[in-house]
C-alpha atoms as a PDB file:
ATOM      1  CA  UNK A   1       0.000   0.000   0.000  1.00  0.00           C
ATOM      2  CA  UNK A   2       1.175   3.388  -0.978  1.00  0.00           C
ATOM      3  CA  UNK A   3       1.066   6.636   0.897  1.00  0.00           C
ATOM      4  CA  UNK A   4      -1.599   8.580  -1.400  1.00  0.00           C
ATOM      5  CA  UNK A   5      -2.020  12.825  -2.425  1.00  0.00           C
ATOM      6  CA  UNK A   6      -4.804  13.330  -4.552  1.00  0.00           C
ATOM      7  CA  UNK A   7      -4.995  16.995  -5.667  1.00  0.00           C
ATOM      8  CA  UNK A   8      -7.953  16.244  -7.935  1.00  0.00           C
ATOM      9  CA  UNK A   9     -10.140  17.807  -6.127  1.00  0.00           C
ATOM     10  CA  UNK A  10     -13.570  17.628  -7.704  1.00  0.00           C
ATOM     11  CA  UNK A  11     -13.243  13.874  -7.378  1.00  0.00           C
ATOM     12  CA  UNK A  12     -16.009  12.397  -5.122  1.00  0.00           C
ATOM     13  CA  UNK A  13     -13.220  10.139  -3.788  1.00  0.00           C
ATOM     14  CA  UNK A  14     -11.253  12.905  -2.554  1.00  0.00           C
ATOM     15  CA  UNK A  15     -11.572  14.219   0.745  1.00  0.00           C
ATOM     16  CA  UNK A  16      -8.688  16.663   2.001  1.00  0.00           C
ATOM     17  CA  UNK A  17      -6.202  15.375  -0.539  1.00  0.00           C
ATOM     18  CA  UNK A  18      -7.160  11.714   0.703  1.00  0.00           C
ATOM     19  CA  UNK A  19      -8.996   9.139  -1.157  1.00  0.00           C
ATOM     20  CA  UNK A  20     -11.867   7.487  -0.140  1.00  0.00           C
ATOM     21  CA  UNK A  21     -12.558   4.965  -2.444  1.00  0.00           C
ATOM     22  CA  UNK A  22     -10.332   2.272  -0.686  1.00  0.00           C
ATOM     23  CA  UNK A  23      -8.080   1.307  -3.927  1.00  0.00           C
ATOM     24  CA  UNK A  24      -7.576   2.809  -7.479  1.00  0.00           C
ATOM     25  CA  UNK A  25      -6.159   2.303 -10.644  1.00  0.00           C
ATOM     26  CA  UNK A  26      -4.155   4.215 -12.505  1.00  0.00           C
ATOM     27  CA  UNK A  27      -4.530   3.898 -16.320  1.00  0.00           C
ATOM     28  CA  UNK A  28      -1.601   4.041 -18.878  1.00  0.00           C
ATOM     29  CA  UNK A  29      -0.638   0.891 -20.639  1.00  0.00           C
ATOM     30  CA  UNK A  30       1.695   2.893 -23.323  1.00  0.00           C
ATOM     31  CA  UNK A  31       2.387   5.358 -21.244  1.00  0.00           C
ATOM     32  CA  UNK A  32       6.064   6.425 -21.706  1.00  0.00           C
ATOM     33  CA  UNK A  33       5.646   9.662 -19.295  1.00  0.00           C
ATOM     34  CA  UNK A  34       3.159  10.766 -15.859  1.00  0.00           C
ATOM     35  CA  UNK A  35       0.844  12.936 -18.717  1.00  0.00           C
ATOM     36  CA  UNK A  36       0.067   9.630 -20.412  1.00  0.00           C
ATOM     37  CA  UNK A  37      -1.358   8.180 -17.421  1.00  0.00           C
ATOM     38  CA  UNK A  38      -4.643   8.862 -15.557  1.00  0.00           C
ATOM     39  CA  UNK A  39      -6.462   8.013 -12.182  1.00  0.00           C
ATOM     40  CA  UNK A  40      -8.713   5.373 -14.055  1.00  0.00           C
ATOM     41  CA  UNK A  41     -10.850   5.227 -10.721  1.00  0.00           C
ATOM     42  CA  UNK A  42     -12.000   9.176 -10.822  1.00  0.00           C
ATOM     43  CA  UNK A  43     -15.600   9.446 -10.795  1.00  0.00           C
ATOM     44  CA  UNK A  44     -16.547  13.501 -10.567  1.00  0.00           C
ATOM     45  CA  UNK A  45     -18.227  15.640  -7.732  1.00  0.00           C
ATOM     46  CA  UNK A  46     -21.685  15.782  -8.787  1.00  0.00           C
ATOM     47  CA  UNK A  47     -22.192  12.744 -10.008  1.00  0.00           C
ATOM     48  CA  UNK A  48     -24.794  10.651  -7.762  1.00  0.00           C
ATOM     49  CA  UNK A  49     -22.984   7.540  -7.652  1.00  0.00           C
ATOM     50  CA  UNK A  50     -20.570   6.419  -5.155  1.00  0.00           C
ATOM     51  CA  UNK A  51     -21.401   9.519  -2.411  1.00  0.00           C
ATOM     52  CA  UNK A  52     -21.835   8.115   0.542  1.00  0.00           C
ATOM     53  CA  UNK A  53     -17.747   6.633  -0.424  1.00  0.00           C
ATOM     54  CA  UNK A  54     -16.337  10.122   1.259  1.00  0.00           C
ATOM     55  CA  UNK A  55     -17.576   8.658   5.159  1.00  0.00           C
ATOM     56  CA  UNK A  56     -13.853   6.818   5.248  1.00  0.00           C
ATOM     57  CA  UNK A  57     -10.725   8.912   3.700  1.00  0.00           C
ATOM     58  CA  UNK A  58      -7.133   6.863   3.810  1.00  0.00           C
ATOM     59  CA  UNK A  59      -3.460   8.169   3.333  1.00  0.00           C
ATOM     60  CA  UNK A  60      -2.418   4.360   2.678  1.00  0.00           C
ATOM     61  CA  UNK A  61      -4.217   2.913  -0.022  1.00  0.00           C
ATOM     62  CA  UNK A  62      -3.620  -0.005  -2.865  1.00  0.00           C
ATOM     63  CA  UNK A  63      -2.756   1.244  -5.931  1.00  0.00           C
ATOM     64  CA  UNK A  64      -3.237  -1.152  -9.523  1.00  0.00           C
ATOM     65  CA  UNK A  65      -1.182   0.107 -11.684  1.00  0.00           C
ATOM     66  CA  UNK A  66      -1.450  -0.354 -15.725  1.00  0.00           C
ATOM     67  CA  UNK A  67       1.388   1.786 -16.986  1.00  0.00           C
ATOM     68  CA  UNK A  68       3.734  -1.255 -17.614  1.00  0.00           C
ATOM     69  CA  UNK A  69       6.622   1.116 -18.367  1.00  0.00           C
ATOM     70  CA  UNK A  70       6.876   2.581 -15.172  1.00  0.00           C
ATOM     71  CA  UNK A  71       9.880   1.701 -12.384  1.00  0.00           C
ATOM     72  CA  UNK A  72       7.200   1.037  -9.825  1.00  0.00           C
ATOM     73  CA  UNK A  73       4.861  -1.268 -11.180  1.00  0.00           C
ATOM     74  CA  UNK A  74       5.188  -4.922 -10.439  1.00  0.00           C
ATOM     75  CA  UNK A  75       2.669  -7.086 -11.567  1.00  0.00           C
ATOM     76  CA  UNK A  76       0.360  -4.643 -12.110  1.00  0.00           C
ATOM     77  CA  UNK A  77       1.055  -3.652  -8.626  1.00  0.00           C
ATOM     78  CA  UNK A  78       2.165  -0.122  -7.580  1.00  0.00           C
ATOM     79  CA  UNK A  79       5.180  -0.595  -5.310  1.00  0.00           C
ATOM     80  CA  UNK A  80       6.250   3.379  -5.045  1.00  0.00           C
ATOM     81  CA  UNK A  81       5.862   4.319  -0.984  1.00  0.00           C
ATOM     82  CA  UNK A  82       3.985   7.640  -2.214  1.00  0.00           C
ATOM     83  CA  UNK A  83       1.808   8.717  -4.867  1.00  0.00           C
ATOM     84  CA  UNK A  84       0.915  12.225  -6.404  1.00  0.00           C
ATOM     85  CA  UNK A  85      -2.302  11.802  -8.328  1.00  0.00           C
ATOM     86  CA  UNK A  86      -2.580  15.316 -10.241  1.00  0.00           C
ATOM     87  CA  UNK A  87      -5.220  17.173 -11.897  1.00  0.00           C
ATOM     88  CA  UNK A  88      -6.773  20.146 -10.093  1.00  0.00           C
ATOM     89  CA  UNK A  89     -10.143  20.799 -11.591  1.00  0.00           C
ATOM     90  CA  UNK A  90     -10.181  17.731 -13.917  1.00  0.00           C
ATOM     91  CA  UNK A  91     -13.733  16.374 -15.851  1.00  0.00           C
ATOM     92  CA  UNK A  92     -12.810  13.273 -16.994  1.00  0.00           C
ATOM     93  CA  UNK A  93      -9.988  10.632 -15.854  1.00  0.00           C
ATOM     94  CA  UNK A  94      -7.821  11.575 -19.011  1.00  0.00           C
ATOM     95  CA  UNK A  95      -7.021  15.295 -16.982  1.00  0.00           C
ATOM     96  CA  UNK A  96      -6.013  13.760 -14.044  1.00  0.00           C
ATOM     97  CA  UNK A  97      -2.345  11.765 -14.277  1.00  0.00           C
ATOM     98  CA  UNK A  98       0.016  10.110 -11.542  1.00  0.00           C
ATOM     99  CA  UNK A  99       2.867  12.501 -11.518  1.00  0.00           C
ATOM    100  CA  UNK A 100       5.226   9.504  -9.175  1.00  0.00           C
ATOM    101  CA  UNK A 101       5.485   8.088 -12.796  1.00  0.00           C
ATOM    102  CA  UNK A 102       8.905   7.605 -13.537  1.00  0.00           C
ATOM    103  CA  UNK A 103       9.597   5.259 -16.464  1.00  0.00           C
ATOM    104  CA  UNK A 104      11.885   2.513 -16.474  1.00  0.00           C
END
């Protein structure tokens, strides 16, 4: 489990730069730098699914990872101690990215 920041903060998982959601997955199978990844797992403020998700926010969370390329995955497993998930006012999970990428 990796220590989690999530600055995407119109995320309904995201509660005080915590996530709520209990694991995630960030998306990137070709990615060859952090921009071509995303937080697969985002799900927007305002939708009215998955609410009632912000009760239980967690620095330490599991993290699947798709971006084969990067240092840190390991069987599809993120293995980096702490995570940066980025995008600050993102709509969709393609404007948010995991800037801890760091390719092999």
């Amino acid at each position: 489990m990796a220590e989690l920041k999530c600055a995407v903060d119109n995320c309904v998982y995201n509660k005080s730069e915590c996530c709520c959601k209990g694991d995630i997955t960030v998306g990137g199978k070709h990615a060859d730098c952090k921009d071509d990844t995303c937080c697969a797992s985002f799900s927007q403020t305002g939708s009215d699914r998955f609410t009632s998700a912000l009760e239980h926010p967690s620095r330490t969370i599991s993290i699947d990872c798709e971006a084969s390329d990067c240092k840190f995955n390991s069987d599809y497993k993120c293995t980096a101690g702490h995570v940066d998930i980025k995008g600050c006012g993102a709509c969709n999970c393609k404007e948010t990215a995991c800037a801890t990428f760091t390719a092999r």
